[in-house]
N, C-alpha and C. Protein backbone atom coordinates (compact mmCIF):
# COMPACT_ATOMS: atom_id res chain seq x y z
N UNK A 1 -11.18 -2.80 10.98
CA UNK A 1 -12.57 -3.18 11.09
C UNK A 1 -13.35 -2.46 9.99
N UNK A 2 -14.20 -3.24 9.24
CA UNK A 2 -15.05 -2.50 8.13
C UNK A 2 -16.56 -1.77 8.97
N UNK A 3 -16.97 -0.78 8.58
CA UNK A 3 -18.42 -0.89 8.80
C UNK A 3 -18.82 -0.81 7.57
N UNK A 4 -20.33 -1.21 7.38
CA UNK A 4 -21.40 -1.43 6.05
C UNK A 4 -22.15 0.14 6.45
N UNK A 5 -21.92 0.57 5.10
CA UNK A 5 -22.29 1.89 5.52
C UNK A 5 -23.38 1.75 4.02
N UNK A 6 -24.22 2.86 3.73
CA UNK A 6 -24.95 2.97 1.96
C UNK A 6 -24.86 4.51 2.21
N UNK A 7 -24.08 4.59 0.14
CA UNK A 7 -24.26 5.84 -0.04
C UNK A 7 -24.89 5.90 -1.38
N UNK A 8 -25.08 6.93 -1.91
CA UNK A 8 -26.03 7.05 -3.00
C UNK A 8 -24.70 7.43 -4.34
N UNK A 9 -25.16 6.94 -5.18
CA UNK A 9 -23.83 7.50 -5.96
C UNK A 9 -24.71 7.75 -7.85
N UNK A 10 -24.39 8.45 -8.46
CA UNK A 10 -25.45 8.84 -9.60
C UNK A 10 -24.79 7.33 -10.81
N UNK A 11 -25.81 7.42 -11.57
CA UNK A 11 -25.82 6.10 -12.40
C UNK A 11 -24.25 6.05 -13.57
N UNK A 12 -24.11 7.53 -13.82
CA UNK A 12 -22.50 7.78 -14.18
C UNK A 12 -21.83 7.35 -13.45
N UNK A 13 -21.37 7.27 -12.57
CA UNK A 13 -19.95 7.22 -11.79
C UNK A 13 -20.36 5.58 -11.08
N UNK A 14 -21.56 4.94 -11.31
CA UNK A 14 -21.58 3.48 -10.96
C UNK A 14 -21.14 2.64 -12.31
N UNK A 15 -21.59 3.35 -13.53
CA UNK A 15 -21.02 2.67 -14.50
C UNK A 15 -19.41 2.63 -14.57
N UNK A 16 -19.15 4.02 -14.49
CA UNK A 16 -17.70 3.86 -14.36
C UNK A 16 -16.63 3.07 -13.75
N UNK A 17 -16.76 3.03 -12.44
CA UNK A 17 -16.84 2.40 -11.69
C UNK A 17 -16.92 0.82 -12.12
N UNK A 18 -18.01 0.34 -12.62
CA UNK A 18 -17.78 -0.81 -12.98
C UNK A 18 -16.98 -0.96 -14.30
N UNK A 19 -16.77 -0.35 -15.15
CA UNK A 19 -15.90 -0.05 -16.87
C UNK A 19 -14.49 -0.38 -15.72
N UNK A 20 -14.06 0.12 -14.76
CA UNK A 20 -12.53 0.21 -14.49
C UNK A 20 -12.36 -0.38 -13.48
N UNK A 21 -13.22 -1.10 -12.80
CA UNK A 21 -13.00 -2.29 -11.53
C UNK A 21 -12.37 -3.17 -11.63
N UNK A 22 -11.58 -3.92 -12.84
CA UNK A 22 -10.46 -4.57 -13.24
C UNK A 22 -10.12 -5.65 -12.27
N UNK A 23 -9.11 -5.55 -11.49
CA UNK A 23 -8.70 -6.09 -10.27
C UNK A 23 -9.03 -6.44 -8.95
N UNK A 24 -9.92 -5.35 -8.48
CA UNK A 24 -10.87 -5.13 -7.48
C UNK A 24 -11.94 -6.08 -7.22
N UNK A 25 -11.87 -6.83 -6.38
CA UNK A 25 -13.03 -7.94 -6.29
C UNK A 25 -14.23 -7.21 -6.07
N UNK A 26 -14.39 -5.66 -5.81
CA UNK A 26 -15.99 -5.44 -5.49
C UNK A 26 -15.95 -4.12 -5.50
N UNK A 27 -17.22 -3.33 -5.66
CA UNK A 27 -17.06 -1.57 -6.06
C UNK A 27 -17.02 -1.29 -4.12
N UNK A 28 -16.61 -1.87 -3.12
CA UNK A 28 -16.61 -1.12 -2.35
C UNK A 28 -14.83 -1.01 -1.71
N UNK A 29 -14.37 -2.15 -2.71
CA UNK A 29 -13.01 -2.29 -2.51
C UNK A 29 -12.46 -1.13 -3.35
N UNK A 30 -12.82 -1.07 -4.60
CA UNK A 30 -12.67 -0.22 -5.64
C UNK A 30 -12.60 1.22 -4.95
N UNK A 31 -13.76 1.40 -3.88
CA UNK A 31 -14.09 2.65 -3.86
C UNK A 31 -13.34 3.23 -2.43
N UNK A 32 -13.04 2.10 -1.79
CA UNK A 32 -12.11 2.84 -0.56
C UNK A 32 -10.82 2.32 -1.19
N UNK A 33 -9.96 2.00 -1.91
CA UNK A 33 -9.00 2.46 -2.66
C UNK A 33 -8.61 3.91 -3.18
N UNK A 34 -10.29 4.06 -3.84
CA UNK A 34 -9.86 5.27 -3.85
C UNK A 34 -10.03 6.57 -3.49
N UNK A 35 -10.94 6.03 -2.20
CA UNK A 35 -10.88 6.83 -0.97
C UNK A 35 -9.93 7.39 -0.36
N UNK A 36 -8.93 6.54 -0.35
CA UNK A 36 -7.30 6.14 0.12
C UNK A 36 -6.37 7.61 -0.14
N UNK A 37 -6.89 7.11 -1.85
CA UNK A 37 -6.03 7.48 -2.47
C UNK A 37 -6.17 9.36 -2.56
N UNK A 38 -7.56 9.79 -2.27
CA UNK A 38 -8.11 10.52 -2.76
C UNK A 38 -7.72 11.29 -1.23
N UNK A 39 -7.72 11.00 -0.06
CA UNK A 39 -7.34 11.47 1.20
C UNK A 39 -5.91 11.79 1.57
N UNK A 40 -4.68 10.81 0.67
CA UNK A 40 -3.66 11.00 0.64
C UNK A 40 -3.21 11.83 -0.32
N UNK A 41 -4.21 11.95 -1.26
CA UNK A 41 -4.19 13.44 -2.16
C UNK A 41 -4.20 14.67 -1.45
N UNK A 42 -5.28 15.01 -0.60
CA UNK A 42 -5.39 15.87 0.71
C UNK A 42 -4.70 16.74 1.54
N UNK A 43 -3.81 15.40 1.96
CA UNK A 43 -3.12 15.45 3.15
C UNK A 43 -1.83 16.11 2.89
N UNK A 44 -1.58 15.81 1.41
CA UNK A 44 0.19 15.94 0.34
C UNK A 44 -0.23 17.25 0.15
N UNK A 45 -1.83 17.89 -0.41
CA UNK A 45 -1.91 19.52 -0.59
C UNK A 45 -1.92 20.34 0.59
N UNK A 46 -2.09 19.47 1.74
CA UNK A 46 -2.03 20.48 2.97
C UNK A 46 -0.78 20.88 3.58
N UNK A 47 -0.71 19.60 3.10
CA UNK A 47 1.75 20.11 3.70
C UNK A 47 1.77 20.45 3.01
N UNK A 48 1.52 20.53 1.54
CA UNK A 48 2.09 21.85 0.67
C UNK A 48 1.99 23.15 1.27
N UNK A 49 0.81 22.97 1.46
CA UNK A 49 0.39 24.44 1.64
C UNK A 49 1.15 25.18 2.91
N UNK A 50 0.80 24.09 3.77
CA UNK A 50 1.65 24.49 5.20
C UNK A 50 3.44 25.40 4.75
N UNK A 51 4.19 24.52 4.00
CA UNK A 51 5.42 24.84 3.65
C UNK A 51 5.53 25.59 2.80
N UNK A 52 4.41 25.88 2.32
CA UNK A 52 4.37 27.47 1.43
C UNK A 52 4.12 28.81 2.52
N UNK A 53 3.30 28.57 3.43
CA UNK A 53 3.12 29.49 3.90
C UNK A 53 4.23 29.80 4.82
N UNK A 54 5.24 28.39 5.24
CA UNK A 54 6.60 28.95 6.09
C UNK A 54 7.54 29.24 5.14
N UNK A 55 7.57 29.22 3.75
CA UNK A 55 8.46 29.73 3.12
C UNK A 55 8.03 31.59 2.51
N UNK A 56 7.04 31.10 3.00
CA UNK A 56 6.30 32.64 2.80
C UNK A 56 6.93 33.83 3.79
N UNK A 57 6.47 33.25 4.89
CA UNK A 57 6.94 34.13 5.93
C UNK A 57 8.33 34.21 6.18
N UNK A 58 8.89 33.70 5.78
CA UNK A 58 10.85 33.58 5.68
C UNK A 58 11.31 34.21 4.52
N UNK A 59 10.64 34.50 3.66
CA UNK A 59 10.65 34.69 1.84
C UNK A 59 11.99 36.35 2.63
N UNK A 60 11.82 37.06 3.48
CA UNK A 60 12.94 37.57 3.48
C UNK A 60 14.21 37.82 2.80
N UNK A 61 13.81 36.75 4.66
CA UNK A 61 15.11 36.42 5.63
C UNK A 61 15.74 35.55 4.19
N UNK A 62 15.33 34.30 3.65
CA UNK A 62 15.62 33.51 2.94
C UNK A 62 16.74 33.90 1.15
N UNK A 63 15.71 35.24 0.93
CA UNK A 63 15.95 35.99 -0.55
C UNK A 63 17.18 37.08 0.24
N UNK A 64 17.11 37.09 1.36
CA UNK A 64 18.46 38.01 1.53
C UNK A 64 19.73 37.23 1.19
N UNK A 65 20.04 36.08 2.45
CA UNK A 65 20.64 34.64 2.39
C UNK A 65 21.10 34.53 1.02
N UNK A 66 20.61 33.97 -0.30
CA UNK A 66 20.71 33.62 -1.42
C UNK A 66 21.26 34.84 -1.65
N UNK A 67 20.86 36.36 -2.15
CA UNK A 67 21.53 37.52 -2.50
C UNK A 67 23.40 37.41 -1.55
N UNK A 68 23.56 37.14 -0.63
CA UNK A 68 24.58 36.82 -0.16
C UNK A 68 25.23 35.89 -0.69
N UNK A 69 24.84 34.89 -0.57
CA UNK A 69 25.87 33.46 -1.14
C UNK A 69 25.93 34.16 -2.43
N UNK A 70 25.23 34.28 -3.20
CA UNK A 70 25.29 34.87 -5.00
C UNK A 70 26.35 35.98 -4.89
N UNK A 71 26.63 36.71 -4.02
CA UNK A 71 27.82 37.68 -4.31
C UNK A 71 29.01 37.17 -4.06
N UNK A 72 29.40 35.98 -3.29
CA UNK A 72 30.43 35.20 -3.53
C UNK A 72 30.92 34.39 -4.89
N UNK A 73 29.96 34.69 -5.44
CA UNK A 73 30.25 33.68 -7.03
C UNK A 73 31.19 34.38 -7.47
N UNK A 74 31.99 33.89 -8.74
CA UNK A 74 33.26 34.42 -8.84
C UNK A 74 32.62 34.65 -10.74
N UNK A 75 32.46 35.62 -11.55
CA UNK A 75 32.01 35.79 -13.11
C UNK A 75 32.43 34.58 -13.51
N UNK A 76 32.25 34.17 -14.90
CA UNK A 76 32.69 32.78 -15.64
C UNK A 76 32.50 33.80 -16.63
């Protein structure tokens, strides 16, 4: 379901906006595209972050692990 919402947007970023609307039948299609896109940007830095901070707290346990397997290597 759409709602009709108005936002204010500065006379830069409406020109732009229209310079790169290409494909897009309309700047509001244009603009929740890249709304989309811009939220799924978001969402990808927050699981980052999340899995940094559990590799954080394991950074150990984890760097011990690896120091182990690595003393099984055999010189070359």
């Amino acid at each position: 379901m759409k709602i009709k919402t108005s936002i204010t947007l500065s006379d830069e970023i409406l020109k732009a906006i229209d310079l790169h609307i290409g494909a897009y039948r309309s700047r509001s299609e244009f603009l929740e595209t890249a709304a989309r896109f811009f939220i799924e940007q978001l969402k990808k830095k927050e699981a980052e972050q999340r899995d940094l901070e559990i590799i954080n707290k394991n950074a150990d346990t984890l760097n011990s692990e690896a120091d182990d397997v690595l003393g099984y290597q055999i010189p070359i």
